[in-house]
Protein backbone atom coordinates (compact mmCIF):
# COMPACT_ATOMS: atom_id res chain seq x y z
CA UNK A 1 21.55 -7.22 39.63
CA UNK A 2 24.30 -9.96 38.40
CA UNK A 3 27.97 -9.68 39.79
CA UNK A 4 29.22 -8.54 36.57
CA UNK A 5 26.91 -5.49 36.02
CA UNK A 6 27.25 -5.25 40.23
CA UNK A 7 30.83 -4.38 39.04
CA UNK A 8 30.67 -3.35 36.19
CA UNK A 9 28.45 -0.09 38.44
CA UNK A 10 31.53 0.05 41.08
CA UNK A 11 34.19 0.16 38.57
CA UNK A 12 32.13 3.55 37.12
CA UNK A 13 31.61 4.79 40.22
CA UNK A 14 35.49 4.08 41.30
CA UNK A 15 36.24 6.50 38.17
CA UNK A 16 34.10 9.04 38.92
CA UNK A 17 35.73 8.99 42.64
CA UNK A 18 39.34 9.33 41.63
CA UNK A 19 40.88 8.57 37.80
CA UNK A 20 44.23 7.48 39.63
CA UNK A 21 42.61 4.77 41.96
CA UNK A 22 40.67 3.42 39.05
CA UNK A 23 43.63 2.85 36.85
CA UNK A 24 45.43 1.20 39.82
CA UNK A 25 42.67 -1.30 39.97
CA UNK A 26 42.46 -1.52 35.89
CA UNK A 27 46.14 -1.80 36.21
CA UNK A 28 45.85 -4.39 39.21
CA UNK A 29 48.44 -2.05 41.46
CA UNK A 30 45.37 -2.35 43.54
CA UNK A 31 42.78 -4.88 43.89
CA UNK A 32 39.28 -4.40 43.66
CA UNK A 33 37.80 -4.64 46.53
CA UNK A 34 41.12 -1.79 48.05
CA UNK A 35 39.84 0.33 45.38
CA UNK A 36 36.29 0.10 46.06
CA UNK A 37 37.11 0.19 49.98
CA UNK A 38 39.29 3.48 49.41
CA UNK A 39 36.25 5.20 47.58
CA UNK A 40 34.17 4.44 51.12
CA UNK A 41 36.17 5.46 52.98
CA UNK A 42 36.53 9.40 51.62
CA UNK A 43 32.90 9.89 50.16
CA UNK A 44 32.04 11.42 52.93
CA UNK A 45 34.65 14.22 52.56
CA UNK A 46 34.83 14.71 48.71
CA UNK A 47 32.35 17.16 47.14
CA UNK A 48 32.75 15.97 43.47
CA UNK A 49 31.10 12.67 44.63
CA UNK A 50 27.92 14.26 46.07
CA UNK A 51 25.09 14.95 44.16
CA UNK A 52 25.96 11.91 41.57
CA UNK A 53 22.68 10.22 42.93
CA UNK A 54 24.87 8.73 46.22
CA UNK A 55 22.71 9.12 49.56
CA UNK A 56 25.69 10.44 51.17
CA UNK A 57 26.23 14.43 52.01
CA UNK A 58 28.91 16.57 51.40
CA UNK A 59 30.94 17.41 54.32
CA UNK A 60 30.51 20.86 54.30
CA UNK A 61 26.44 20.22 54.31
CA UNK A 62 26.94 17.58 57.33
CA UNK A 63 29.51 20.32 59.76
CA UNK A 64 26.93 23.19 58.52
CA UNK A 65 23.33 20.42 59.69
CA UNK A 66 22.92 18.35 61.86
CA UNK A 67 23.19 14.60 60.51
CA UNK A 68 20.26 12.96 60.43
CA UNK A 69 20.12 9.31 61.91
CA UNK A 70 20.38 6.64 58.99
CA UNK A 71 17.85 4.28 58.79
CA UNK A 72 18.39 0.74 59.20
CA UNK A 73 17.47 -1.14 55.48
CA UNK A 74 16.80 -4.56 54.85
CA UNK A 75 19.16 -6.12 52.48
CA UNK A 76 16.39 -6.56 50.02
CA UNK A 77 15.48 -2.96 49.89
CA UNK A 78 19.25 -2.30 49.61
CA UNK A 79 19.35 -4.35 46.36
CA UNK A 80 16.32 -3.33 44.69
CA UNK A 81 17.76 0.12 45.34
CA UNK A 82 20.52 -0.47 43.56
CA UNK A 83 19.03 -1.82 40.94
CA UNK A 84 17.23 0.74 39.93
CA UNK A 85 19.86 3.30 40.66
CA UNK A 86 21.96 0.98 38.40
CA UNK A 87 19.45 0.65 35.58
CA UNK A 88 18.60 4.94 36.05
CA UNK A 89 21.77 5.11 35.12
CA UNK A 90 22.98 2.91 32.20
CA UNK A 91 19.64 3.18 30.39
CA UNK A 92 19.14 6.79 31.45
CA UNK A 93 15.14 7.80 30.59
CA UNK A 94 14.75 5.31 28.16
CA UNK A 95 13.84 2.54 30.44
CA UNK A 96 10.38 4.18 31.48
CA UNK A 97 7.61 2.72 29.84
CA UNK A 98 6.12 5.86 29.40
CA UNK A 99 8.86 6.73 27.23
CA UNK A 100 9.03 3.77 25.03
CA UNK A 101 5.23 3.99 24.53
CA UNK A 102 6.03 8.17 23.04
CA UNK A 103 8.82 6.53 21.17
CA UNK A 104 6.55 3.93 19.54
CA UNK A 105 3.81 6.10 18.62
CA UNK A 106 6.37 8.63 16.84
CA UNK A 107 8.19 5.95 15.16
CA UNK A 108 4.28 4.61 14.09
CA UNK A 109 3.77 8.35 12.78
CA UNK A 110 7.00 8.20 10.62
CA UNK A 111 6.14 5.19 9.32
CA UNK A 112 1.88 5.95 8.60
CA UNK A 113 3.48 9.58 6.86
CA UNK A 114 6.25 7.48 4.23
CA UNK A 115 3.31 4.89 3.67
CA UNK A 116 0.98 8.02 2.76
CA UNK A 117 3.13 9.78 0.68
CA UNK A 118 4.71 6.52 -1.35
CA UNK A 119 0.85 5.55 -2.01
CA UNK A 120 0.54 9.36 -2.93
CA UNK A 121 3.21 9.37 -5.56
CA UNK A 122 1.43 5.84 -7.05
CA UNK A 123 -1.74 7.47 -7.52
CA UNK A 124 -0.47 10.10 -9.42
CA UNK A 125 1.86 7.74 -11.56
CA UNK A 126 -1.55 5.88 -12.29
CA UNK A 127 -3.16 9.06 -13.29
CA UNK A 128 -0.92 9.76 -15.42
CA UNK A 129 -1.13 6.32 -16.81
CA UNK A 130 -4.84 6.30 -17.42
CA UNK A 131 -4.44 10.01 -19.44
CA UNK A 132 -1.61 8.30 -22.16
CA UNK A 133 -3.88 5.43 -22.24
CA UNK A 134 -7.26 7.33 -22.89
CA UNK A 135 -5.35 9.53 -25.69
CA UNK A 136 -4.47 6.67 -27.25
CA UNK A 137 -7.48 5.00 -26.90
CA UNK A 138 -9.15 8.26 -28.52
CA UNK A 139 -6.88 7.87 -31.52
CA UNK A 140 -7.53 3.63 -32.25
CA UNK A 141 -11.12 4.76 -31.96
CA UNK A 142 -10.57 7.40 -34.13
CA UNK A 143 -8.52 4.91 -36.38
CA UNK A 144 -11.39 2.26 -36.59
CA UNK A 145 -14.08 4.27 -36.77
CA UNK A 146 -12.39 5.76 -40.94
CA UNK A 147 -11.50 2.07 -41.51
CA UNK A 148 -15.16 0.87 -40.62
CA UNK A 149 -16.59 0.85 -44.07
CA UNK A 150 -13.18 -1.32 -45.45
CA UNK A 151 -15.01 -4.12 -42.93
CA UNK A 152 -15.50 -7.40 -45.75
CA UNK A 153 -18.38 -8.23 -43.75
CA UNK A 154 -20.67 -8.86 -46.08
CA UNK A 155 -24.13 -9.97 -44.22
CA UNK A 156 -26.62 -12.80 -45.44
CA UNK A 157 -30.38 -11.92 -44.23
CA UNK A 158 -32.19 -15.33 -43.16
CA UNK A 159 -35.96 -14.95 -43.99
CA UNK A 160 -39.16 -16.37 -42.29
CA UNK A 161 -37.10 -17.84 -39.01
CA UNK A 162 -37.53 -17.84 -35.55
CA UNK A 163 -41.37 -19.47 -33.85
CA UNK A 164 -44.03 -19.23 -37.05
CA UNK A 165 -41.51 -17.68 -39.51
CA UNK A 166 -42.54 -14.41 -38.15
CA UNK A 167 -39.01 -12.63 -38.30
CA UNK A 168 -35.50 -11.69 -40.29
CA UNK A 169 -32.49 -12.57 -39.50
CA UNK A 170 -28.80 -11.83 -40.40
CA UNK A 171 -25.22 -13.36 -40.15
CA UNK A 172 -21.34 -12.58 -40.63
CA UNK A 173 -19.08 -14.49 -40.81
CA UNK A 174 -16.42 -12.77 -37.94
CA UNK A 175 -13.93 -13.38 -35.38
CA UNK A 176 -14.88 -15.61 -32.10
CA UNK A 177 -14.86 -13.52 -29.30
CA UNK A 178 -14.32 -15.77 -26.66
CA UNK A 179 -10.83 -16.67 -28.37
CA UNK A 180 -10.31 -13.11 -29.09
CA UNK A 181 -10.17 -10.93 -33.14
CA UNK A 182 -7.66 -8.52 -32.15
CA UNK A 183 -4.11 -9.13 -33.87
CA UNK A 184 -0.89 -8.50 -32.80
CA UNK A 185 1.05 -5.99 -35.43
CA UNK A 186 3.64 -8.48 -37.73
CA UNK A 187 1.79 -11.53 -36.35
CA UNK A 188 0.12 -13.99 -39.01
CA UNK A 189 -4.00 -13.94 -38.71
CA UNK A 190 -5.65 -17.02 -37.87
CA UNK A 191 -8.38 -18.17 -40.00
CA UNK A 192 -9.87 -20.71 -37.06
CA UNK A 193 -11.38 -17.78 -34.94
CA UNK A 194 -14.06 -17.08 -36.60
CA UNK A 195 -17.88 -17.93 -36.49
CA UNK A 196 -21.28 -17.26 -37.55
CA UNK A 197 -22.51 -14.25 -35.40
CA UNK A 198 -26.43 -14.08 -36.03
CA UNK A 199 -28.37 -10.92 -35.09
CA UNK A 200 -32.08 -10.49 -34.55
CA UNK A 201 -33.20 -7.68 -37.73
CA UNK A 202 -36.68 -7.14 -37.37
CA UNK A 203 -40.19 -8.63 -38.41
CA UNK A 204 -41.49 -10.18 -41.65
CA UNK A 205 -44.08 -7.61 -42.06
CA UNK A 206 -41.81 -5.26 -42.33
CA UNK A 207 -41.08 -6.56 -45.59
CA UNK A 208 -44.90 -7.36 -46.61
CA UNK A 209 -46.93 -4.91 -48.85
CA UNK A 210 -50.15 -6.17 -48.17
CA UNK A 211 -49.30 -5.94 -44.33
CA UNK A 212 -47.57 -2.28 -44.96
CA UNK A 213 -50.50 -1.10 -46.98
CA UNK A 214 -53.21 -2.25 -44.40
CA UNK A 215 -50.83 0.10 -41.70
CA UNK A 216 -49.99 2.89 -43.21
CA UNK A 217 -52.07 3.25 -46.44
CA UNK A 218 -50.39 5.23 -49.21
CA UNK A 219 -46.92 5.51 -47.58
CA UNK A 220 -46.18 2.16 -47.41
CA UNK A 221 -43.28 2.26 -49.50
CA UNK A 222 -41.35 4.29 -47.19
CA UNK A 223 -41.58 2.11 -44.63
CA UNK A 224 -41.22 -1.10 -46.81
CA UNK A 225 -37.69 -2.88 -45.99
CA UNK A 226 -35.74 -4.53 -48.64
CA UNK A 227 -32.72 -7.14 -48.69
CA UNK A 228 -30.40 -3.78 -48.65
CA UNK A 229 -32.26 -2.14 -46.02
CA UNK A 230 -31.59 -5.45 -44.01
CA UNK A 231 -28.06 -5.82 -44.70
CA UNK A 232 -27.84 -2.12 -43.46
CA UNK A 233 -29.44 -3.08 -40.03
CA UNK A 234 -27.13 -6.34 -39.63
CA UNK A 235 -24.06 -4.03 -40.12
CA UNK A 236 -25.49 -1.38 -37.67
CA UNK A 237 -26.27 -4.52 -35.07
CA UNK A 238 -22.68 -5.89 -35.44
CA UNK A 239 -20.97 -2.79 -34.63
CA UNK A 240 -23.10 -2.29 -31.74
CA UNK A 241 -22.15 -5.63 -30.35
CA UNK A 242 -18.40 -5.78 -31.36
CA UNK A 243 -17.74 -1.67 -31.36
CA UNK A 244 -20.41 -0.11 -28.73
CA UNK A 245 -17.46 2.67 -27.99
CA UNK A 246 -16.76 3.38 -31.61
CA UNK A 247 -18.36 6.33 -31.75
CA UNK A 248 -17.50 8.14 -28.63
């Protein structure tokens, strides 16, 4: 224990003795050490003093029992005493690491509970994000899917291509996707973004009567495909590549 909080425990211990001695020694009337001296000198017959966590007994306990012999203490026993005594009493239970572990753990459990609920309250102002956003995804849809057949996209079909000019092809001329078709509303369209988009239609004897009527005899022309037939199945390919969720 350091001199000051040595004193510092006297001084408290002076006022619990007797207010008028310890405004003597505030006052200086009195020095110290008197004060200190005169508080010694009466524990042993003043009753308020007992029980304060002193070793000393009240008078009327000592004439009523016999006094037991004190024990010789070595001085560092005597300062470790009061020490503790000292630091029982300033910090009162909250010095026992027993207690500051409880304390941490509740202060953990207040903190875990406001984490829980803040994270709560997100979730639900997500939710209720992702519902405005789905209506009004539902509604564009809704929107593109009227406005599909207003598309300019008008396809060209590519005969006899691909490895022994066995197939069809078709492109439209559309929007890059990498760079992005969707335009802002009162923003001026950009005529770079667009590119040749080419889509794989079907076979060349799909489109060959000799080949048709060999397969399928007199109803070969229902299954015979011509250039509008083709265009129809380029259009149908396109919006499953650029609109797969126009539908839904």
């Amino acid at each position: 224990m350091s001199k000051k909080a040595e004193k510092e425990f006297k001084l408290k211990k002076i006022r619990q003795y007797s207010e008028d001695v310890y405004n003597q020694v505030m006052n200086k009337e009195i020095t110290f050490l008197e004060g200190y001296n005169q508080m010694m000198s009466s524990v042993n017959v003043t009753s308020s003093f007992a029980g304060k966590g002193t070793r000393h007994k009240d008078k009327q306990e000592v004439t009523e029992t016999k006094p037991k012999p004190k024990r010789k203490v070595s001085s560092e026993k005597q300062k470790e005493y009061d020490d503790n005594w000292w630091l029982k009493d300033t910090k009162k239970g909250l010095a026992h690491p027993v207690i500051k572990e409880v304390r941490q753990s509740i202060g953990r459990k207040s903190t875990l509970e406001r984490m829980i609920k803040n994270r709560h309250e997100k979730i639900q102002k997500l939710q209720d994000e992702i519902r405005i956003y789905e209506h009004e995804r539902k509604q564009v849809t809704k929107q593109i899917n009227s406005m599909k057949t207003n598309f300019d996209l008008n396809p060209i079909i590519l005969y006899n291509r691909g490895r022994g000019k066995q197939y069809v092809q078709g492109k439209i001329w559309w929007y890059d996707e990498k760079k992005g078709f969707g335009l802002k509303v009162g923003k001026k369209e950009s005529k770079g973004n667009k590119k040749w988009h080419y889509f794989s239609l079907g076979r060349m004897d799909e489109c060959d009567e000799k080949v048709l009527k060999d397969k399928y005899g007199e109803e070969w022309e229902y299954e015979m495909m011509n250039k509008e037939d083709w265009i129809q199945v380029c259009k149908q390919k396109f919006f499953n590549k650029f609109f797969p969720n126009l539908l839904r």
